[in-house]
C-alpha atoms as a PDB file:
ATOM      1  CA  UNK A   1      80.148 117.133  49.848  1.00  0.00           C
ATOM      2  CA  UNK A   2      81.248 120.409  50.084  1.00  0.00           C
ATOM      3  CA  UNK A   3      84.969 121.833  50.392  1.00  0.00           C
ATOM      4  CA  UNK A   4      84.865 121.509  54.218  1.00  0.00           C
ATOM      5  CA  UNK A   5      83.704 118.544  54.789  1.00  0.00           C
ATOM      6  CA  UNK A   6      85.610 117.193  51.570  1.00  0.00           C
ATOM      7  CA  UNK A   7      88.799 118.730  53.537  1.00  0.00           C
ATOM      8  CA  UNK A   8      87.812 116.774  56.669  1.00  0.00           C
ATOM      9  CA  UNK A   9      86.598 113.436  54.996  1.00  0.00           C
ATOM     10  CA  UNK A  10      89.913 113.297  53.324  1.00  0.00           C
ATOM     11  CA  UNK A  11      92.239 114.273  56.674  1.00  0.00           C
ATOM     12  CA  UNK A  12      89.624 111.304  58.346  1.00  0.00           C
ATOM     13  CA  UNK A  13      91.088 108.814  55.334  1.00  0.00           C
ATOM     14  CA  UNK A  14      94.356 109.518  55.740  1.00  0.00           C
ATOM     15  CA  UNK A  15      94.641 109.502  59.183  1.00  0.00           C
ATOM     16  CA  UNK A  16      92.671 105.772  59.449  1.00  0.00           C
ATOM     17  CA  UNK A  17      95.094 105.142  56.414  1.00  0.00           C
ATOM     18  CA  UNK A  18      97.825 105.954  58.127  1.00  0.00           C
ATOM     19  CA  UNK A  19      97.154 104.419  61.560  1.00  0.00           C
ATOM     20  CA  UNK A  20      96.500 100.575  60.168  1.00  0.00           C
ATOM     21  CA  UNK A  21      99.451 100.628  57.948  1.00  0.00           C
ATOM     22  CA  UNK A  22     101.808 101.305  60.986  1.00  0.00           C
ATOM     23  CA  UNK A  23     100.397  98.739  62.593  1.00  0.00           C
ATOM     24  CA  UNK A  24     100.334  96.260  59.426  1.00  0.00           C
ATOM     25  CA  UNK A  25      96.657  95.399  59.290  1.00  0.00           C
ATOM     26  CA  UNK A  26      94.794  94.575  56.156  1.00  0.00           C
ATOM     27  CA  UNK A  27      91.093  96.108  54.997  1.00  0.00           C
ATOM     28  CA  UNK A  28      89.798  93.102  55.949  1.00  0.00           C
ATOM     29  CA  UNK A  29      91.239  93.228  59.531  1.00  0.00           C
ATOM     30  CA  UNK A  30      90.511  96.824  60.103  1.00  0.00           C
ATOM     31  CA  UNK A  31      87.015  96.270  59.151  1.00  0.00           C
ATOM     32  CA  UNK A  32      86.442  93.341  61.166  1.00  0.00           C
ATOM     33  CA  UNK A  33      87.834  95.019  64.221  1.00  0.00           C
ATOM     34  CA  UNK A  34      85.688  97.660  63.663  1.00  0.00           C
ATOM     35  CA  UNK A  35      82.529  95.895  63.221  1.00  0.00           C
ATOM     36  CA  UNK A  36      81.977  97.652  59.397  1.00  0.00           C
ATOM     37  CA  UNK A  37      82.094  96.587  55.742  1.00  0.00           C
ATOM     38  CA  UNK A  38      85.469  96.360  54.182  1.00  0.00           C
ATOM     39  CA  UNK A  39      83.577  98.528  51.394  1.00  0.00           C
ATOM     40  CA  UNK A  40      83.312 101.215  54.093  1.00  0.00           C
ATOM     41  CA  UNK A  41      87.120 101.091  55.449  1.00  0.00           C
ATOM     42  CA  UNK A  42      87.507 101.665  51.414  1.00  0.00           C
ATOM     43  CA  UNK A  43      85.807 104.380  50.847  1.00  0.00           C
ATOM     44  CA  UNK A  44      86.890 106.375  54.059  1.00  0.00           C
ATOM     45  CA  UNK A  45      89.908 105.701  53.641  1.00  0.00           C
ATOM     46  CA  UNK A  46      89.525 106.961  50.104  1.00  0.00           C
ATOM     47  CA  UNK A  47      87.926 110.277  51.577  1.00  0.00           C
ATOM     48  CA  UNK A  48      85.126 109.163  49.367  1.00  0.00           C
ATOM     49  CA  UNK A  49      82.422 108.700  52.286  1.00  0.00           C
ATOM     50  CA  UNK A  50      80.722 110.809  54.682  1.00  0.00           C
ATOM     51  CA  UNK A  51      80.631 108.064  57.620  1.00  0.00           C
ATOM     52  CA  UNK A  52      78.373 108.625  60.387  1.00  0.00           C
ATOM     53  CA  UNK A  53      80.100 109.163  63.932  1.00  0.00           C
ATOM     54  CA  UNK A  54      79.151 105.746  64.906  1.00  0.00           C
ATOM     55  CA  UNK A  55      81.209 104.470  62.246  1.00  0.00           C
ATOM     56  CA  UNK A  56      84.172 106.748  63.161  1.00  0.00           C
ATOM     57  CA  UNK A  57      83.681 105.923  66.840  1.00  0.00           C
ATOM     58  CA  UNK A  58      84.080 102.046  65.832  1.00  0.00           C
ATOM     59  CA  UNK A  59      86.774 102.829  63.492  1.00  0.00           C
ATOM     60  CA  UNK A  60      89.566 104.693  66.514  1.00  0.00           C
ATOM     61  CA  UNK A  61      88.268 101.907  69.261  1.00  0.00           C
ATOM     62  CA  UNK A  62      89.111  99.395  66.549  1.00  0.00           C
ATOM     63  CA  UNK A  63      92.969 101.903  66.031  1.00  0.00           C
ATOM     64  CA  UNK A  64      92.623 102.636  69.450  1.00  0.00           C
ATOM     65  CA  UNK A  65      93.222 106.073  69.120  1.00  0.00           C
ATOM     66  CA  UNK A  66      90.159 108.066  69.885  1.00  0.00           C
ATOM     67  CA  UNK A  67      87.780 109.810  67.859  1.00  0.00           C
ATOM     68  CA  UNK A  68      89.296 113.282  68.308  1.00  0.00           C
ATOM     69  CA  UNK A  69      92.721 111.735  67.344  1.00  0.00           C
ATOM     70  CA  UNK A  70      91.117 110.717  63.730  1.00  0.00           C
ATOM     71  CA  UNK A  71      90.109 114.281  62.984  1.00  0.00           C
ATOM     72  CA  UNK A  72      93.246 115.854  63.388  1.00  0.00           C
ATOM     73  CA  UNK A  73      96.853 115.010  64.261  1.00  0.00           C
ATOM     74  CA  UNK A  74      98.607 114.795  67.165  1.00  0.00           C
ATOM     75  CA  UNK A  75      99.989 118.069  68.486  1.00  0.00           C
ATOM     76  CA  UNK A  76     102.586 118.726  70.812  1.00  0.00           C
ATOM     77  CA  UNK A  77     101.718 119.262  74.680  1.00  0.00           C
ATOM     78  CA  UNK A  78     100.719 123.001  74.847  1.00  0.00           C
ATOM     79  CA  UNK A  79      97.782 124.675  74.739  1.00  0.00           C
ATOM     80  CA  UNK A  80      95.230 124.438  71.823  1.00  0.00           C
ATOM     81  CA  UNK A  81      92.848 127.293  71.229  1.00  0.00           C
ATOM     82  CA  UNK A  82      89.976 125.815  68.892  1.00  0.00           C
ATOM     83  CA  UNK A  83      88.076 129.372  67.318  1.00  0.00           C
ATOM     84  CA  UNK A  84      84.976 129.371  66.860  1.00  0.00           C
ATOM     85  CA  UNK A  85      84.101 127.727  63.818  1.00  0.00           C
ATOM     86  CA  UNK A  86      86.945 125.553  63.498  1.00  0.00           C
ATOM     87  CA  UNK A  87      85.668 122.712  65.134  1.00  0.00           C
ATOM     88  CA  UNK A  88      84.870 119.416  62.970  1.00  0.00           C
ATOM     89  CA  UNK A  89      81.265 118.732  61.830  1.00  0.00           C
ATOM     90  CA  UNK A  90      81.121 115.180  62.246  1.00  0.00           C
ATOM     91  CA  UNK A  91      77.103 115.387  61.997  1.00  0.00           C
ATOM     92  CA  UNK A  92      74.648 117.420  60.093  1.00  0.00           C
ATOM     93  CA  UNK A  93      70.741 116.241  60.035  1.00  0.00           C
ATOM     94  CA  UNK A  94      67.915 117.172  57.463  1.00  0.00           C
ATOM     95  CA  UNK A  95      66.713 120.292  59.181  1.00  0.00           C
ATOM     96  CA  UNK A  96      69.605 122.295  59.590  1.00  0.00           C
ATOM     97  CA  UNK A  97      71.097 120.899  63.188  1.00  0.00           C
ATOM     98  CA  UNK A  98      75.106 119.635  63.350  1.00  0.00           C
ATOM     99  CA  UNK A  99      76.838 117.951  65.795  1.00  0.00           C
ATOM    100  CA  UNK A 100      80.505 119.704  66.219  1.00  0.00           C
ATOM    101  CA  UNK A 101      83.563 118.176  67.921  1.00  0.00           C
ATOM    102  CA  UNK A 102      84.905 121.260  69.488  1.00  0.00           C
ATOM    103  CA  UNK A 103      88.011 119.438  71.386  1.00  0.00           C
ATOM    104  CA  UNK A 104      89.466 116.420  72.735  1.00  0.00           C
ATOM    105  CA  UNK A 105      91.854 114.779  74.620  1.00  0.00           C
ATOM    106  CA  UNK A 106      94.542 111.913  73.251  1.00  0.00           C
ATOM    107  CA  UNK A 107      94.756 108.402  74.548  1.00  0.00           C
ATOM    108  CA  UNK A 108      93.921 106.468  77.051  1.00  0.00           C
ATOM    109  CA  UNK A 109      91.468 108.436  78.527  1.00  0.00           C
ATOM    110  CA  UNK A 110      89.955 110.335  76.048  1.00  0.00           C
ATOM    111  CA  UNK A 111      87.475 113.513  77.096  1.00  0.00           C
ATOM    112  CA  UNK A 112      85.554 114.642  73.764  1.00  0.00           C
ATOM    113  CA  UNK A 113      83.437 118.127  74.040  1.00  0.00           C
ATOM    114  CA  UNK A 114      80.901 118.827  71.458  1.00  0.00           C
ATOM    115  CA  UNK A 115      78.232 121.758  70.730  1.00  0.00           C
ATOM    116  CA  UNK A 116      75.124 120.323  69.180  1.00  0.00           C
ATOM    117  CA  UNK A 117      72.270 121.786  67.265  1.00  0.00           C
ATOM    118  CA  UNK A 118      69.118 120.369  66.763  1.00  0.00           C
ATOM    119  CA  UNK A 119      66.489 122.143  64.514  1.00  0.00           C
ATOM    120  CA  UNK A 120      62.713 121.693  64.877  1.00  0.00           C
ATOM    121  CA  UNK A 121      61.487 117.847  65.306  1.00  0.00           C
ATOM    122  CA  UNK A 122      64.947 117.017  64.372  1.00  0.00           C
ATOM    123  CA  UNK A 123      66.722 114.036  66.456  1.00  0.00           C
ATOM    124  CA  UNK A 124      70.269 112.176  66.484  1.00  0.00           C
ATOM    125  CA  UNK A 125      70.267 107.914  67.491  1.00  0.00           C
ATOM    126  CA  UNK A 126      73.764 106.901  69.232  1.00  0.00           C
ATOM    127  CA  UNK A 127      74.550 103.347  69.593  1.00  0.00           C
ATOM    128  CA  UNK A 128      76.373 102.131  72.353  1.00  0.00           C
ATOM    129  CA  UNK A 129      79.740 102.665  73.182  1.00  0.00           C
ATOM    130  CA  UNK A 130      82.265 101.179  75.100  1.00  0.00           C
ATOM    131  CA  UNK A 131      82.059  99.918  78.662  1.00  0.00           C
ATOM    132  CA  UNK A 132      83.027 102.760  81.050  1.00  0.00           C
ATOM    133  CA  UNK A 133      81.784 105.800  78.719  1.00  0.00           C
ATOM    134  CA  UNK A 134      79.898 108.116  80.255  1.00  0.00           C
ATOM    135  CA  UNK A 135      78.849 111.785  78.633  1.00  0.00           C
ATOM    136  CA  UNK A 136      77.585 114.852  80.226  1.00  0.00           C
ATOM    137  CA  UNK A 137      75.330 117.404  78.586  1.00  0.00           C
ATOM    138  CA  UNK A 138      73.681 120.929  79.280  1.00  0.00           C
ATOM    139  CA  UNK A 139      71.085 122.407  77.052  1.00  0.00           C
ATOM    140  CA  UNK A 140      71.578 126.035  76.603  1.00  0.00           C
ATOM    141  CA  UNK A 141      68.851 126.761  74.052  1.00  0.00           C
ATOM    142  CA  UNK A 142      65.208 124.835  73.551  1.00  0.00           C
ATOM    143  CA  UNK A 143      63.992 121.735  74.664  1.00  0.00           C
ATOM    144  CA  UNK A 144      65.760 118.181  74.610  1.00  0.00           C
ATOM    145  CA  UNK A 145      64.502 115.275  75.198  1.00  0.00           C
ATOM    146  CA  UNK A 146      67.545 112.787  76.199  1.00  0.00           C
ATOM    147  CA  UNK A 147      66.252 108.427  75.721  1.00  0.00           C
ATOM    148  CA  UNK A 148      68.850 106.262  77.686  1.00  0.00           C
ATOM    149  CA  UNK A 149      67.535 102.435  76.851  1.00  0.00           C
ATOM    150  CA  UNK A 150      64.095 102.517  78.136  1.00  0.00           C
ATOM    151  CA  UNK A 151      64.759 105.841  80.171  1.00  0.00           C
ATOM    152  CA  UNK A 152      63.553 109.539  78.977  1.00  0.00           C
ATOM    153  CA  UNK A 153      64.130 112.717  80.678  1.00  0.00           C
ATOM    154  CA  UNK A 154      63.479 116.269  79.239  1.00  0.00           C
ATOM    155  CA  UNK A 155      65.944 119.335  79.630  1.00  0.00           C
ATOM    156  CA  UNK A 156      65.384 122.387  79.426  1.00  0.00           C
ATOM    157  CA  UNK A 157      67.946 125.494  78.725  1.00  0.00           C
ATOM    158  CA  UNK A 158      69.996 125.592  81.941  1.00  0.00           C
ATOM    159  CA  UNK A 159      69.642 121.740  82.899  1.00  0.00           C
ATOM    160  CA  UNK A 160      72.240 119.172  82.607  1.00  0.00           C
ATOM    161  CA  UNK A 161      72.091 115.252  82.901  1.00  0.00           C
ATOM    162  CA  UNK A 162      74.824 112.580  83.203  1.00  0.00           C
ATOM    163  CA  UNK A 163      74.560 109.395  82.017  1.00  0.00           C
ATOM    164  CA  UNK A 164      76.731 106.423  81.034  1.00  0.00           C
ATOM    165  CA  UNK A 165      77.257 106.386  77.224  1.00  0.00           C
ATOM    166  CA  UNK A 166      77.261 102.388  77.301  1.00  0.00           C
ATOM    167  CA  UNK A 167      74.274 101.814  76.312  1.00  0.00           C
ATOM    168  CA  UNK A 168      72.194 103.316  72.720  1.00  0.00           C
ATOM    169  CA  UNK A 169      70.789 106.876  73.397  1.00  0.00           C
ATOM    170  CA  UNK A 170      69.573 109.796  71.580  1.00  0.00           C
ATOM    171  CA  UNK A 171      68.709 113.596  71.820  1.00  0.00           C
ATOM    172  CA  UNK A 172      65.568 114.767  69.937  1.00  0.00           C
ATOM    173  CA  UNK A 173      64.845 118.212  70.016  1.00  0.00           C
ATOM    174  CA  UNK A 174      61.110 118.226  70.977  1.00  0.00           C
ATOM    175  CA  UNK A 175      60.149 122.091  70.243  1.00  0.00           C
ATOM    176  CA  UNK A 176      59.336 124.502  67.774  1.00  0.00           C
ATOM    177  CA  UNK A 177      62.450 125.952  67.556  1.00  0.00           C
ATOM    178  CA  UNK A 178      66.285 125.027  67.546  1.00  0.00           C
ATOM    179  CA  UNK A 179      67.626 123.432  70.872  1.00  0.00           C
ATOM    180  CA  UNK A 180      71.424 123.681  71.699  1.00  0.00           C
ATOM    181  CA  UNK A 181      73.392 121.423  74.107  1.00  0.00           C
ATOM    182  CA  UNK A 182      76.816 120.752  74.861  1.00  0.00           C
ATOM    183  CA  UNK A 183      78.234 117.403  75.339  1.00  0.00           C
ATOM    184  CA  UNK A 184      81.420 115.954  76.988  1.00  0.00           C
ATOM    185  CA  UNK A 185      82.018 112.176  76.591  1.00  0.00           C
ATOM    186  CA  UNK A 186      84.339 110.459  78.553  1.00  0.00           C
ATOM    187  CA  UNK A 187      86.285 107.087  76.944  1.00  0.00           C
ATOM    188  CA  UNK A 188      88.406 105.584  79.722  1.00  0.00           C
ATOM    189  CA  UNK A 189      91.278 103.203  78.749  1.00  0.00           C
ATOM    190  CA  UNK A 190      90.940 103.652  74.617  1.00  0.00           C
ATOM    191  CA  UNK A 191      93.477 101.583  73.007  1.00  0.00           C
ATOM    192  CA  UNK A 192      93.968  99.496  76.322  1.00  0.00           C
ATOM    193  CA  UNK A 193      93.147  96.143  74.438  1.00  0.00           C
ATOM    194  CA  UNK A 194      96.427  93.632  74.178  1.00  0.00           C
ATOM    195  CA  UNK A 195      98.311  93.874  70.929  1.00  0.00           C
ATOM    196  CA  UNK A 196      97.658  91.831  68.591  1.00  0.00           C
ATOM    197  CA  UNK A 197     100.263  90.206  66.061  1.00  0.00           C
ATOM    198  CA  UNK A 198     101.179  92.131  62.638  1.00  0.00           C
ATOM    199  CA  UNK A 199     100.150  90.893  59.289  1.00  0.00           C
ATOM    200  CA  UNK A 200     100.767  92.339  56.128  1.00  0.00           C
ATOM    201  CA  UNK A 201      99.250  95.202  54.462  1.00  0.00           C
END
């Protein structure tokens, strides 16, 4: 990994760290909330892995926090400029694309907004997310093709599709050259779950 995303994988530890201690949950509990190896809550936690945004999409539903709360703190209610540049990688595929988490809201109902790039033939696989998720997209450069379950629909630069993140998905960029596309997911009532009672760490 390189410094940035060493920088980022460690803030990601500590902040998943940080979040099941306060609420005095083991590995094992974390990771079984989460739906991933204790091996994996380990080595993020460690800053030692470069998880895939599935896994740190399981990991805050598990916290309850949000993704965008996992890559950086909680800031005070005022206005937050994100430069270009400064957003968080979260995703970077074999032929050069990256999937960016620009900005993002805080809990309950969290609103993530990310700028994606997809080189040639290049493609990104989503699982499913919660119940009630829903993302919007518009492509602004290339060609996408968007696969919701057994549904496909191409976009070109300029069009935009909605469609409920609840079920797996992907985005494949289906031309010769680089295809860019924003995306804003929507994650009503993260962290709404009952509480659960403490253990120790």
């Amino acid at each position: 990994m390189d410094a940035s995303v060493s920088a980022l994988a460690a803030a990601i530890g500590a902040r998943v760290r940080q979040e099941r201690q306060a609420r005095h949950w083991t590995l094992d509990r974390l990771a079984e909330a989460a739906g991933v190896s204790r091996r994996m809550v380990v080595n993020v936690e460690q800053g030692a892995a470069n998880p895939s945004v599935g896994t740190l999409l399981r990991l805050s539903d598990a916290l309850g926090i949000g993704l965008p709360s996992l890559v950086e703190m909680p800031l005070p209610a005022r206005p937050r400029v994100v430069r270009s540049g400064e957003g968080a990688v979260l995703w970077t595929g074999e032929a050069g694309g990256t999937g960016v988490l620009v900005a993002g809201t805080e809990p309950p109902d969290v609103v993530e907004l990310w700028d994606w790039t997809l080189g040639p033939a290049e493609s990104h696989a989503s699982e499913a997310h919660t119940p009630g998720t829903g993302e919007l997209m518009q492509v602004h450069e290339g060609t996408v093709t968007v696969r919701i379950g057994d549904v496909a629909v191409v976009l070109a630069a300029g069009d935009a599709l909605t469609f409920g993140g609840d079920v797996a998905h992907s985005y494949a960029n289906t031309g010769a050259g680089t295809a860019r596309f924003s995306l804003a997911v929507f994650e009503p009532g993260v962290g709404a779950a009952p509480p659960v009672e403490d253990e120790h760490a």
